[in-house]
C-alpha atoms as a PDB file:
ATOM      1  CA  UNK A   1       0.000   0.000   0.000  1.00  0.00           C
ATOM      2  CA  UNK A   2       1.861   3.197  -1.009  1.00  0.00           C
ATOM      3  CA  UNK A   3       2.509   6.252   1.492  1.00  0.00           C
ATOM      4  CA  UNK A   4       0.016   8.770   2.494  1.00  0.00           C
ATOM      5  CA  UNK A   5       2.374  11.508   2.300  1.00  0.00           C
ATOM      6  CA  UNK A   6       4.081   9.742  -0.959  1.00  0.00           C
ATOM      7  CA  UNK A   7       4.254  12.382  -3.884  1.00  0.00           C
ATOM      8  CA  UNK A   8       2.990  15.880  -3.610  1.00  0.00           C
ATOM      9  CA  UNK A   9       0.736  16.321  -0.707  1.00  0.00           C
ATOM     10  CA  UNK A  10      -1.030  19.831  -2.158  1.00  0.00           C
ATOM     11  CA  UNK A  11      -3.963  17.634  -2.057  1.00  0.00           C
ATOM     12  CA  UNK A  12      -3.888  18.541   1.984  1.00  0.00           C
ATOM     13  CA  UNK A  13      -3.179  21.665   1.858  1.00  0.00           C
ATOM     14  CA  UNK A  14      -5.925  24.385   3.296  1.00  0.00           C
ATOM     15  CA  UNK A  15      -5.061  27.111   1.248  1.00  0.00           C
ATOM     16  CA  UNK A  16      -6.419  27.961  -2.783  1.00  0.00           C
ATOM     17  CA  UNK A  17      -5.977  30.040  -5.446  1.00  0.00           C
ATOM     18  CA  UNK A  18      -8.131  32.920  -5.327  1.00  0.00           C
ATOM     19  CA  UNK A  19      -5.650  35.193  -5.475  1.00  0.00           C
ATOM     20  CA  UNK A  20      -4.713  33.890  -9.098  1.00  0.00           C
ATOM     21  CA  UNK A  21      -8.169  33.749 -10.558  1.00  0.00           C
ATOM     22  CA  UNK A  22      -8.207  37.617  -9.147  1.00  0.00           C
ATOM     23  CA  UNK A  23      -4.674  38.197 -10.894  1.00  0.00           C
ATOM     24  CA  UNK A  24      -6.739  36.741 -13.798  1.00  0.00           C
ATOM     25  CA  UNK A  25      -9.418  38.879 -14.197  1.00  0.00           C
ATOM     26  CA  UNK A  26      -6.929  42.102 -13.707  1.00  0.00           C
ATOM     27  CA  UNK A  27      -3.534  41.165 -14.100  1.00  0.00           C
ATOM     28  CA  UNK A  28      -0.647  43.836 -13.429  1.00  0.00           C
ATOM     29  CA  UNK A  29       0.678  44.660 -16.885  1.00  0.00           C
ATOM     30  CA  UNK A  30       4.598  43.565 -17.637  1.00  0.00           C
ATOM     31  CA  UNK A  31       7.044  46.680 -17.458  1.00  0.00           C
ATOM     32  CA  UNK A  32       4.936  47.942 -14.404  1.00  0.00           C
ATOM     33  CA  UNK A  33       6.723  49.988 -12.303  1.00  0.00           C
ATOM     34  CA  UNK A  34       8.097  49.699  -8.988  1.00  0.00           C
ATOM     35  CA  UNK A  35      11.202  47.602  -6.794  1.00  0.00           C
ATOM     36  CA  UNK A  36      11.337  44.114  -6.872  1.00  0.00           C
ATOM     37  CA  UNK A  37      12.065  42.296  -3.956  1.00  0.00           C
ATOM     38  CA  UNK A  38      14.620  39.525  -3.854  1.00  0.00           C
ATOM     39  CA  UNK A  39      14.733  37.167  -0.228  1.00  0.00           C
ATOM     40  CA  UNK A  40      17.187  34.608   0.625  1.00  0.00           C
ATOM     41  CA  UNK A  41      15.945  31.409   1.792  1.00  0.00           C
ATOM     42  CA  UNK A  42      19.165  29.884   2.803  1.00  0.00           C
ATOM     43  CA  UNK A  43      20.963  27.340   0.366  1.00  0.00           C
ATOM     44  CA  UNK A  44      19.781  27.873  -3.194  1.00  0.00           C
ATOM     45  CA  UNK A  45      16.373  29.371  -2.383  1.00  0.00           C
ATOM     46  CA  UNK A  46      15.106  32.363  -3.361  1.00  0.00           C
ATOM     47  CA  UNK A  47      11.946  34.549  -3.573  1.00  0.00           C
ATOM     48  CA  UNK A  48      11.698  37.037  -6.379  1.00  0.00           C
ATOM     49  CA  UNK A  49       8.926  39.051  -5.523  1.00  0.00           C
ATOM     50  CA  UNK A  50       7.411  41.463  -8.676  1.00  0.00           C
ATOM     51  CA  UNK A  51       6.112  44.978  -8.408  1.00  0.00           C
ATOM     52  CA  UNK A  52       1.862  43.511  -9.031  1.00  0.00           C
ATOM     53  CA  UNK A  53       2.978  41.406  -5.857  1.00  0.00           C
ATOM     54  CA  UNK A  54       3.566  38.188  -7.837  1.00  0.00           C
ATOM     55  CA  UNK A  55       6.332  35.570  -5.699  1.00  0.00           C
ATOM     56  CA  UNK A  56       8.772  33.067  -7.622  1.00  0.00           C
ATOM     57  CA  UNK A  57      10.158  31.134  -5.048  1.00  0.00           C
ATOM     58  CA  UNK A  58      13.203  28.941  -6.831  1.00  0.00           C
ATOM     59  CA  UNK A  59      15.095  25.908  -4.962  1.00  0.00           C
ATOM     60  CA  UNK A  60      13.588  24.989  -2.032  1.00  0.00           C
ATOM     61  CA  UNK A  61      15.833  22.979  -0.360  1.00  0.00           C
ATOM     62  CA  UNK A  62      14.919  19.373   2.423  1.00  0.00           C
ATOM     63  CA  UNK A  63      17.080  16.931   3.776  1.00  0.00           C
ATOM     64  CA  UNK A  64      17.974  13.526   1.600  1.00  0.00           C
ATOM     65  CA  UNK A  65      15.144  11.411   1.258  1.00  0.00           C
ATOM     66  CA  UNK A  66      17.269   8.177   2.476  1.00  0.00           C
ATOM     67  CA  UNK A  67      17.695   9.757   5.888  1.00  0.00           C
ATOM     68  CA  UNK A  68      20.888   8.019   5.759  1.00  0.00           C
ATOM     69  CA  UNK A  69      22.835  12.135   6.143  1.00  0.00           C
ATOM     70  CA  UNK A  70      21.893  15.366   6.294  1.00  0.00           C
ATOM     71  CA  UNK A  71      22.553  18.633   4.787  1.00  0.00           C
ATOM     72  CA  UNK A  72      20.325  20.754   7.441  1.00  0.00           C
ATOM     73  CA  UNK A  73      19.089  21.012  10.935  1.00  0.00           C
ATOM     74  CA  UNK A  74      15.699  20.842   9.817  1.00  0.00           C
ATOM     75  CA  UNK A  75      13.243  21.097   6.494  1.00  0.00           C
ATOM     76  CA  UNK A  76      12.647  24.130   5.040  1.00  0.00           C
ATOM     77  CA  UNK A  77       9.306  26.098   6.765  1.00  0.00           C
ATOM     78  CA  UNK A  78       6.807  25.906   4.512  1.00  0.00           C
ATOM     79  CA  UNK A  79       6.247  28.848   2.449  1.00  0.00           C
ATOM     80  CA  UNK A  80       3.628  30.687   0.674  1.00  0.00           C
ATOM     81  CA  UNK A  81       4.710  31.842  -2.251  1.00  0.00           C
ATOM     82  CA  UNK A  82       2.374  31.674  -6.640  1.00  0.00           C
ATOM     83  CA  UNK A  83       4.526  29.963  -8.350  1.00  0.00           C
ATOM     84  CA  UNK A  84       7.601  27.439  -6.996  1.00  0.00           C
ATOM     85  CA  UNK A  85      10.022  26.674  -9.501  1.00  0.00           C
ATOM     86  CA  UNK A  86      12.960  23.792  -8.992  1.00  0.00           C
ATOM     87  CA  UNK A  87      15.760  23.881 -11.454  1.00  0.00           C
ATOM     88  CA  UNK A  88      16.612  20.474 -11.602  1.00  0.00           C
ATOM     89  CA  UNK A  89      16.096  17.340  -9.428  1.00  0.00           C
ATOM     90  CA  UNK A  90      18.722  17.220  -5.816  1.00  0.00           C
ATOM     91  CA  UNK A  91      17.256  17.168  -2.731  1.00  0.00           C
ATOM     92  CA  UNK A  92      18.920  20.642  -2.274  1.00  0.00           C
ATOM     93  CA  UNK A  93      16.989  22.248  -4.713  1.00  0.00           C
ATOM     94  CA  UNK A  94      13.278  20.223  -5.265  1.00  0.00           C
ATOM     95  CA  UNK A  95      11.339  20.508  -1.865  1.00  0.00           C
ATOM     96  CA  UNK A  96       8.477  21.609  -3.736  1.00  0.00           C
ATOM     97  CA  UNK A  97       6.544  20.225  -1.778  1.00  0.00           C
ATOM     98  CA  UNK A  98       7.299  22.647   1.398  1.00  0.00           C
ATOM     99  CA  UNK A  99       5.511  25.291  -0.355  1.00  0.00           C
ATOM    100  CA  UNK A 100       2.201  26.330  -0.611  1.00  0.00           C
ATOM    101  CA  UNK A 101       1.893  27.221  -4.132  1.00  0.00           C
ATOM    102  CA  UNK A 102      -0.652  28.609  -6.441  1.00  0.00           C
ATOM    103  CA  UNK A 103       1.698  26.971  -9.699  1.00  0.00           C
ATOM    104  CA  UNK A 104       4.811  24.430  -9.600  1.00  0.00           C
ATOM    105  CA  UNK A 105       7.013  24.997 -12.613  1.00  0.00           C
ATOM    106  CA  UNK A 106       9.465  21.610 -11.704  1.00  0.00           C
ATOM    107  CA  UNK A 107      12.827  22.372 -14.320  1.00  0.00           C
ATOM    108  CA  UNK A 108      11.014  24.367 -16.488  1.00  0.00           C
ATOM    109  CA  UNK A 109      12.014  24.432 -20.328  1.00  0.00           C
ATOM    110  CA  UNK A 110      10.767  27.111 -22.402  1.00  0.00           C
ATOM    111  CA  UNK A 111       8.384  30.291 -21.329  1.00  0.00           C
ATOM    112  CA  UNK A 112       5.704  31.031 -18.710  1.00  0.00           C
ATOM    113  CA  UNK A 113       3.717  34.707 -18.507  1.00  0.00           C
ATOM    114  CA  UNK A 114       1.645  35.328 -15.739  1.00  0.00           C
ATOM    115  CA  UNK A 115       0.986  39.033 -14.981  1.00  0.00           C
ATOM    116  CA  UNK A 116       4.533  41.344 -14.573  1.00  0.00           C
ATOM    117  CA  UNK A 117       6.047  38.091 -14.797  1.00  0.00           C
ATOM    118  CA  UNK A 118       7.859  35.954 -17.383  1.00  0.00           C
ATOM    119  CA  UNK A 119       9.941  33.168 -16.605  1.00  0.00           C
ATOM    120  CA  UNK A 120      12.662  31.511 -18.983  1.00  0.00           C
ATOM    121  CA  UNK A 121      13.704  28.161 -18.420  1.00  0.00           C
ATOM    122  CA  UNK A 122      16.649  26.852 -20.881  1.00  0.00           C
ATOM    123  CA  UNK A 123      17.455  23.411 -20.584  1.00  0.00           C
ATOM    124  CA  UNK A 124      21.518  22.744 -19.786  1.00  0.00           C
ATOM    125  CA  UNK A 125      23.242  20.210 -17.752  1.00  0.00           C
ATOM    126  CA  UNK A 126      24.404  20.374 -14.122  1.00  0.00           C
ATOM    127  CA  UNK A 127      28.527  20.768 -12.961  1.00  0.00           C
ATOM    128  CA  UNK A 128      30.478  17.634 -13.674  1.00  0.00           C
ATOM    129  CA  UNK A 129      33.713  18.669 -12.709  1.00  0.00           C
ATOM    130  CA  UNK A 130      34.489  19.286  -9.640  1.00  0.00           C
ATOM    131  CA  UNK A 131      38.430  18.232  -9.745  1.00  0.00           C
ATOM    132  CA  UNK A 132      38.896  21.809  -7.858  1.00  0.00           C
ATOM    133  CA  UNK A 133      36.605  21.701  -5.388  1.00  0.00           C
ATOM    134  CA  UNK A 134      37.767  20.588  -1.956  1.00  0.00           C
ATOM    135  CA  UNK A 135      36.229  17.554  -2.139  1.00  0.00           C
ATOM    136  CA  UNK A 136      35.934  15.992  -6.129  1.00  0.00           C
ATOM    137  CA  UNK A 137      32.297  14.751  -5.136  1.00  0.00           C
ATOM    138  CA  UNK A 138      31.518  14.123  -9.148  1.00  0.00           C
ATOM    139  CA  UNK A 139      34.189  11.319  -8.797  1.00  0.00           C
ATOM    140  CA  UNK A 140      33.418   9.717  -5.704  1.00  0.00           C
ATOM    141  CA  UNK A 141      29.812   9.682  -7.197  1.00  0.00           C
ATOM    142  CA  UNK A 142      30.704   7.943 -10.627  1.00  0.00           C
ATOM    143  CA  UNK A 143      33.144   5.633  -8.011  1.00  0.00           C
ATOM    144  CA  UNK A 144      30.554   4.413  -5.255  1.00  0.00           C
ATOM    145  CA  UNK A 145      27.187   4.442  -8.118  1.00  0.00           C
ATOM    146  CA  UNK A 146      28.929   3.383 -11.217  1.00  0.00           C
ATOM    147  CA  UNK A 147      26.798   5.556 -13.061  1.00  0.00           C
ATOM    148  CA  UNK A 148      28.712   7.949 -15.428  1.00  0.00           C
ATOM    149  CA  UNK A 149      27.524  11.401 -14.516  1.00  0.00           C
ATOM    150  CA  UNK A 150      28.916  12.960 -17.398  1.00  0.00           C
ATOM    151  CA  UNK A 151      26.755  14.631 -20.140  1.00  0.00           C
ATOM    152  CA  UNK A 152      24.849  14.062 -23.037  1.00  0.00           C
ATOM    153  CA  UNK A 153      24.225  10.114 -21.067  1.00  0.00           C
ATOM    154  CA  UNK A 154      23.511  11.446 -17.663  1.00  0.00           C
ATOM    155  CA  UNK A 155      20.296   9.992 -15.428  1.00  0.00           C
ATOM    156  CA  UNK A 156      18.091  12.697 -14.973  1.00  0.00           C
ATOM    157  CA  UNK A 157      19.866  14.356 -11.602  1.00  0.00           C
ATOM    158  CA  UNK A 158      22.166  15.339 -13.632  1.00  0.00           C
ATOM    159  CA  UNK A 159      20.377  17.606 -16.023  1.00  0.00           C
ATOM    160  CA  UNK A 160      19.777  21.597 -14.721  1.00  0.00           C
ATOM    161  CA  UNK A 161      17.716  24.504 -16.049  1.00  0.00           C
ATOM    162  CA  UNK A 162      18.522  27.869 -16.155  1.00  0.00           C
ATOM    163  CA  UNK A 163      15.665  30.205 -15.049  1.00  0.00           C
ATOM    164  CA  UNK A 164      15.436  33.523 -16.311  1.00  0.00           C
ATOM    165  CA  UNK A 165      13.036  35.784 -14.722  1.00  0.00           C
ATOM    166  CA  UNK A 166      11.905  39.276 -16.024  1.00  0.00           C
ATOM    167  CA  UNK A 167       9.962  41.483 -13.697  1.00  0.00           C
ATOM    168  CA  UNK A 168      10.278  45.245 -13.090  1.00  0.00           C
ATOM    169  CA  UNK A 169      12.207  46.079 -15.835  1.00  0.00           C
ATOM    170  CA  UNK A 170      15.270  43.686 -14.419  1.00  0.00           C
ATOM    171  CA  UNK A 171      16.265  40.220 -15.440  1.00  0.00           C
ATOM    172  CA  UNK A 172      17.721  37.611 -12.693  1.00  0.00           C
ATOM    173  CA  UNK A 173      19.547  35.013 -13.970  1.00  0.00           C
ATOM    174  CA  UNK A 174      19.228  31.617 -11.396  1.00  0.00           C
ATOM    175  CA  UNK A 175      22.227  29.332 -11.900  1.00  0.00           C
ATOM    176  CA  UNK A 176      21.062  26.052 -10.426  1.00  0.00           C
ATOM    177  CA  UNK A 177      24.076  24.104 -10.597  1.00  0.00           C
ATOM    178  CA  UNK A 178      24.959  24.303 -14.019  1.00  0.00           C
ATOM    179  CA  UNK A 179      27.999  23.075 -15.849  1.00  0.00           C
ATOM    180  CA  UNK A 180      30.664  26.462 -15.606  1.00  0.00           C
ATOM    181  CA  UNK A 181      31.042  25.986 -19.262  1.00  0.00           C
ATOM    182  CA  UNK A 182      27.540  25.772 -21.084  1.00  0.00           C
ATOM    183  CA  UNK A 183      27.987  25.886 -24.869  1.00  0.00           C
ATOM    184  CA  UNK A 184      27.487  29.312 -26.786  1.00  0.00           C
ATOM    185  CA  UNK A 185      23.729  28.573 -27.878  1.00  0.00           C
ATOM    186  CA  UNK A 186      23.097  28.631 -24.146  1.00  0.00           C
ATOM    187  CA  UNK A 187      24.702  31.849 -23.196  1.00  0.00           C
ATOM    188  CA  UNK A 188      22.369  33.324 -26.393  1.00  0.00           C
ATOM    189  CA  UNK A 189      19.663  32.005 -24.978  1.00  0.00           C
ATOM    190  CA  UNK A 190      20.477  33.609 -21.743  1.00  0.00           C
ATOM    191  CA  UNK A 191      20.971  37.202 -22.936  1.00  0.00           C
ATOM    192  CA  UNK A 192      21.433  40.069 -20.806  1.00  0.00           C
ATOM    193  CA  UNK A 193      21.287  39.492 -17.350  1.00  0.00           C
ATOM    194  CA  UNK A 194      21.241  42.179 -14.436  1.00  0.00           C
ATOM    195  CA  UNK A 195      21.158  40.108 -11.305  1.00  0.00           C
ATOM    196  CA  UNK A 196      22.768  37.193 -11.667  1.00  0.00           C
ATOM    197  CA  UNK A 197      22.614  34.305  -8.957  1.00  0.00           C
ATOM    198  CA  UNK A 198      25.487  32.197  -8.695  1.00  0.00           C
ATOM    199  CA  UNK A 199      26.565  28.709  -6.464  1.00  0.00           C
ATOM    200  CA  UNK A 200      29.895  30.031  -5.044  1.00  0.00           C
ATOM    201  CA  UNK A 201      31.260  28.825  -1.508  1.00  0.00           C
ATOM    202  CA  UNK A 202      34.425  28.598   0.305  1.00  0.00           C
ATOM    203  CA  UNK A 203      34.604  24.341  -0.809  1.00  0.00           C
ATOM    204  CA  UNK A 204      34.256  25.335  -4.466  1.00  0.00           C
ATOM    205  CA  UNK A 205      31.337  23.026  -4.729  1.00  0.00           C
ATOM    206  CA  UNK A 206      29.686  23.907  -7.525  1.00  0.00           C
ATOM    207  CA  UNK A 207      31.673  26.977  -8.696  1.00  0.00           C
ATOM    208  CA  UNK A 208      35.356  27.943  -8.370  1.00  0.00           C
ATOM    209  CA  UNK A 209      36.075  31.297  -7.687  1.00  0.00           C
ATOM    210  CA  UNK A 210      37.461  31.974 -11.167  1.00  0.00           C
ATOM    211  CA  UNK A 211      34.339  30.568 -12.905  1.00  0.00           C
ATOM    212  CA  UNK A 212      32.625  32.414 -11.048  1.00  0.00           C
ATOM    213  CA  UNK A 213      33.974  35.549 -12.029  1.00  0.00           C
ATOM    214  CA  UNK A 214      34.287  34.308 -15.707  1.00  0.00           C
ATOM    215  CA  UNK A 215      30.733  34.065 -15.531  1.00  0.00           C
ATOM    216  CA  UNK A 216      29.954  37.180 -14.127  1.00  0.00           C
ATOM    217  CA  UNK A 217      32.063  38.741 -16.897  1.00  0.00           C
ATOM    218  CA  UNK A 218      30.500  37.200 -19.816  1.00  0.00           C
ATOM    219  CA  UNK A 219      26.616  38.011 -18.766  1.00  0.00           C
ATOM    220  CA  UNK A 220      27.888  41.716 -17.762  1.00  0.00           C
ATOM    221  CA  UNK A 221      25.875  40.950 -14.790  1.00  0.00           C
ATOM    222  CA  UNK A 222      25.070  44.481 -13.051  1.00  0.00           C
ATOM    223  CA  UNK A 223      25.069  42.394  -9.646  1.00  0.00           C
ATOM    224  CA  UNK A 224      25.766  39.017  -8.467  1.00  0.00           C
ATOM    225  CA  UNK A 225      24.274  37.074  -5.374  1.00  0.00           C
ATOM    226  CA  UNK A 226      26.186  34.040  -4.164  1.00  0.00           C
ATOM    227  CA  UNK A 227      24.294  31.299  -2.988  1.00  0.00           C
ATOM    228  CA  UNK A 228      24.400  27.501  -1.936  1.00  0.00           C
ATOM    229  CA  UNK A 229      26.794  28.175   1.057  1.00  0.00           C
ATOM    230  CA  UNK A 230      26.996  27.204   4.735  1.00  0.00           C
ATOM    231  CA  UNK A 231      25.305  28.629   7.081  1.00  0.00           C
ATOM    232  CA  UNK A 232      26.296  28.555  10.897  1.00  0.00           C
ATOM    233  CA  UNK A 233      22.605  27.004  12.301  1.00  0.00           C
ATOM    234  CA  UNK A 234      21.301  25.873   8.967  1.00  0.00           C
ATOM    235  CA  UNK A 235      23.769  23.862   7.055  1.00  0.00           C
ATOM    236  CA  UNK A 236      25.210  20.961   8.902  1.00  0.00           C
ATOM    237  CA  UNK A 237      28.977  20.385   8.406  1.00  0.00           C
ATOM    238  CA  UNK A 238      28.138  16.772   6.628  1.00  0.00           C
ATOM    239  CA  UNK A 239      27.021  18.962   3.854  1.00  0.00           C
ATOM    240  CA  UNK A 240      30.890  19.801   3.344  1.00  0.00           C
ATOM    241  CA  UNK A 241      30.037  23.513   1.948  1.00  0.00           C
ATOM    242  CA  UNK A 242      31.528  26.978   3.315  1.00  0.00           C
ATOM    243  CA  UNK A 243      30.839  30.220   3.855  1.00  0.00           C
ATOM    244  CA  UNK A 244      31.106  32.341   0.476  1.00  0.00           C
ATOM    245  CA  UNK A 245      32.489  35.178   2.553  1.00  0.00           C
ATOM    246  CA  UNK A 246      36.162  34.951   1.216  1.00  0.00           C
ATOM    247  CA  UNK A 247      34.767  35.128  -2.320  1.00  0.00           C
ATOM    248  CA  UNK A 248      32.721  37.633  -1.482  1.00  0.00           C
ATOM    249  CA  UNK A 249      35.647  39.957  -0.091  1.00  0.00           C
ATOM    250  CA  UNK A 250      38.096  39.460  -3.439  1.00  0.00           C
ATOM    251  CA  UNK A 251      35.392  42.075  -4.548  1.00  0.00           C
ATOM    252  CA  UNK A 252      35.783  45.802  -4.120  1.00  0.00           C
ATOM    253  CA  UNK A 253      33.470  47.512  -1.658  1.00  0.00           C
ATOM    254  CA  UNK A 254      30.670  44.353  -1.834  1.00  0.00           C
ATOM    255  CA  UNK A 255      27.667  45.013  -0.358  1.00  0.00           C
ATOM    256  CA  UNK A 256      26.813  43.280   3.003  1.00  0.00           C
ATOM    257  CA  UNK A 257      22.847  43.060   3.638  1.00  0.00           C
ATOM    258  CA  UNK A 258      21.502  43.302   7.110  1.00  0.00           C
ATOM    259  CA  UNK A 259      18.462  41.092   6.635  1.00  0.00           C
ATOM    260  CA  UNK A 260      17.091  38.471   4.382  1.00  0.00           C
ATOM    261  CA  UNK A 261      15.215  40.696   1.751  1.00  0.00           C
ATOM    262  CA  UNK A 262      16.587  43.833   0.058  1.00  0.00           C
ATOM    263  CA  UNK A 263      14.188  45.579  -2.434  1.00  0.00           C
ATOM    264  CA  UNK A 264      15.717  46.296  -6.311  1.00  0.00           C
ATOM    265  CA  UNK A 265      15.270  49.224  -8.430  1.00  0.00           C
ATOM    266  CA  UNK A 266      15.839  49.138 -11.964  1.00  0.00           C
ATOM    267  CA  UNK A 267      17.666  52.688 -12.040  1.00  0.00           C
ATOM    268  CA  UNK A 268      19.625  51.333  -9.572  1.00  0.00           C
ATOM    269  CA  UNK A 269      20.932  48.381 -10.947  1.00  0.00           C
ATOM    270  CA  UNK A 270      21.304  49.648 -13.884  1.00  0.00           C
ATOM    271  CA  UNK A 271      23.956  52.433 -12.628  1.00  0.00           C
ATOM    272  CA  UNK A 272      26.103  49.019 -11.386  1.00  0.00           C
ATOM    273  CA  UNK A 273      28.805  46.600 -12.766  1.00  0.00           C
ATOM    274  CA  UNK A 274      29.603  43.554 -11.112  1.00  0.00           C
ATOM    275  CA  UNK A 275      28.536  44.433  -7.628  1.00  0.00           C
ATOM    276  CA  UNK A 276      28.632  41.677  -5.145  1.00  0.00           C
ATOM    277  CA  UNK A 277      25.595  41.449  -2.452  1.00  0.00           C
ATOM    278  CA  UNK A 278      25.938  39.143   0.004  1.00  0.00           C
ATOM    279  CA  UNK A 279      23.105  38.407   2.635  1.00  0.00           C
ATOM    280  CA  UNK A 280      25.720  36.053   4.450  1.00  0.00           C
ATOM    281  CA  UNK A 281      23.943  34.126   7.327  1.00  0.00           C
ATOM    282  CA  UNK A 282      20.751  36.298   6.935  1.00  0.00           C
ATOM    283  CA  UNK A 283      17.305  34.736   5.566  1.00  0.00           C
ATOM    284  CA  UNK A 284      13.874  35.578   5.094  1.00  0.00           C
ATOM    285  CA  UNK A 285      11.868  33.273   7.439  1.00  0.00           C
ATOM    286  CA  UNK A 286      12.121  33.006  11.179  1.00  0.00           C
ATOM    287  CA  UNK A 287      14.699  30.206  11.450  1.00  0.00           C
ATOM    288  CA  UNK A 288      13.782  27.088  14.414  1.00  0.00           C
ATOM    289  CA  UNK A 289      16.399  26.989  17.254  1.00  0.00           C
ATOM    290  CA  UNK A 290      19.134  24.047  15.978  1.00  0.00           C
ATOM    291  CA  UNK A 291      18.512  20.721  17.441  1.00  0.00           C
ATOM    292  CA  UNK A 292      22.014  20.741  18.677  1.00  0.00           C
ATOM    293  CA  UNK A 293      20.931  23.616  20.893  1.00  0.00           C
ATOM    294  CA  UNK A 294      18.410  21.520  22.527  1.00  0.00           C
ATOM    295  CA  UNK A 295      19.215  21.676  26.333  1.00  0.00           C
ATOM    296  CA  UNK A 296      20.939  25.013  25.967  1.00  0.00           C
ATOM    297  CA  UNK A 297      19.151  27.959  27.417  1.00  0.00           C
ATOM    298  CA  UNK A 298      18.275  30.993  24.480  1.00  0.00           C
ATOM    299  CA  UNK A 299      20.335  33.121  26.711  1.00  0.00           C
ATOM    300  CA  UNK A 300      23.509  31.278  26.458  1.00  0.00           C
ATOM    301  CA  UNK A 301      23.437  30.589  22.704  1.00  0.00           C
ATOM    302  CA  UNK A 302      26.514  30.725  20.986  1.00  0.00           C
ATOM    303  CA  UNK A 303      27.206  31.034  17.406  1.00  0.00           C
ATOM    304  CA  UNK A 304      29.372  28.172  16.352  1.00  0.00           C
ATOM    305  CA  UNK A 305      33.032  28.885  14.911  1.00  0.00           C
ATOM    306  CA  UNK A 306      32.901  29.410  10.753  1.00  0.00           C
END
């Protein structure tokens, strides 16, 4: 007899979609004006929040479904948010189901319009070398599963899309964890990019710091986010990521956000060139008290070493 909670379980979820069918009936017209909100959500997750009030939320992140490790302290809160988006399928990036979505766009190829909002999703292929991260994680995969992780023959994990989404007059780019070195059709397809989301930590994971940058060069990003980094009472060390904060710093005057939201101006961003934000440990939910703090009283709390 299969699982109750097997799958998708929107089926018992309280909420609807009023709010859509009302977007539906007056939509808020593309090119509106206004700030766009972008929220950090820990890991790869973020919210991209449109001047008509419409929410992307990309990558929500869970713990491995064997239960044999994990990567957090606990699941993601669930979220509100119209349409959920997951650019490919890791357990660090497809908790869809910990949101309470209107829509679920699940490594979306092609276009999507709703309101002030269109999405992009081009289809690529996630990083396969990872010979200069601190830990070559592609090998040992290909060594312990056998399975070739290379592409074009990869299983399905190892495929990624690209989301592009316009809104306000800006376009963020969301990297997933695609390959450093997409071919040039894909960088066409991308086009011009003003906030550009990247997977850079302190283990080179995904990213090395020179790709990074070689990537930021070639979009002519007007700012770039890092993202999918360790976080203090989030990420557990078994994940084996790092802060991005040395990456961060080999940037002139980045900008260091006090909270887990900062609001976007097109003017703004426009006036920039390569401008690092970081929103370091910062996120945009009220985060549970770490299990390993259990016992502890709030008042003693201490934030563990980086």
């Amino acid at each position: 007899m299969a699982d109750i909670n097997e799958g998708l379980t929107t089926w018992q979820q309280a909420e609807n979609h009023n709010k859509m069918i009302d977007l539906q009936r007056k939509p808020p017209k593309p090119g509106m004006p206004g700030g766009v909100e972008l929220s950090y959500f820990a890991s790869s997750a973020f919210r991209i929040t449109s001047p008509g009030g419409i929410s992307v939320m990309i990558d929500p992140w869970r713990n491995h479904p064997s239960g044999k490790w994990d990567w957090y302290y606990y699941e993601l809160p669930m979220t509100e948010v119209d349409i959920g988006m997951s650019t490919h399928a890791h357990f660090d990036h497809d908790a869809l189901h910990r949101l309470k979505s209107h829509t679920l766009l699940d490594r979306l190829i092609g276009t999507y319009s709703f309101g002030d909002v269109t999405i992009h999703g081009i289809a690529d292929k996630h990083e396969t070398d990872s010979k200069e991260s601190h830990y070559d994680w592609c090998q040992l995969t290909r060594d312990l599963t056998g399975i070739d992780v290379s592409p074009p023959d990869n299983p399905r994990s190892f495929d990624n899309c690209l989301f592009v989404v316009e809104t306000g007059g800006l376009r963020f780019l969301h990297w997933g964890d695609n390959r450093h070195n997409p071919p040039d059709e894909v960088w066409d397809w991308i086009g011009e990019v003003d906030v550009a989301l990247l997977p850079v930590d302190g283990s080179r994971h995904i990213l090395t710091y020179e790709r990074a940058d070689r990537i930021v060069d070639r979009l002519g990003a007007r700012i770039v986010v890092p993202h999918h980094y360790f976080i203090w009472d989030i990420t557990t060390r078994t994940s084996t990521l790092l802060p991005a904060v040395d990456w961060v710093d080999t940037h002139p005057d980045p900008v260091q956000l006090d909270s887990g939201s900062t609001v976007l101006h097109a003017d703004e961003v426009k006036s920039l060139n390569g401008k690092v934000y970081h929103f370091g440990d910062n996120v945009a939910y009220e985060r549970p008290r770490p299990r390993w703090l259990d016992g502890i009283p709030e008042s003693e709390d201490v934030k563990a070493e980086d």
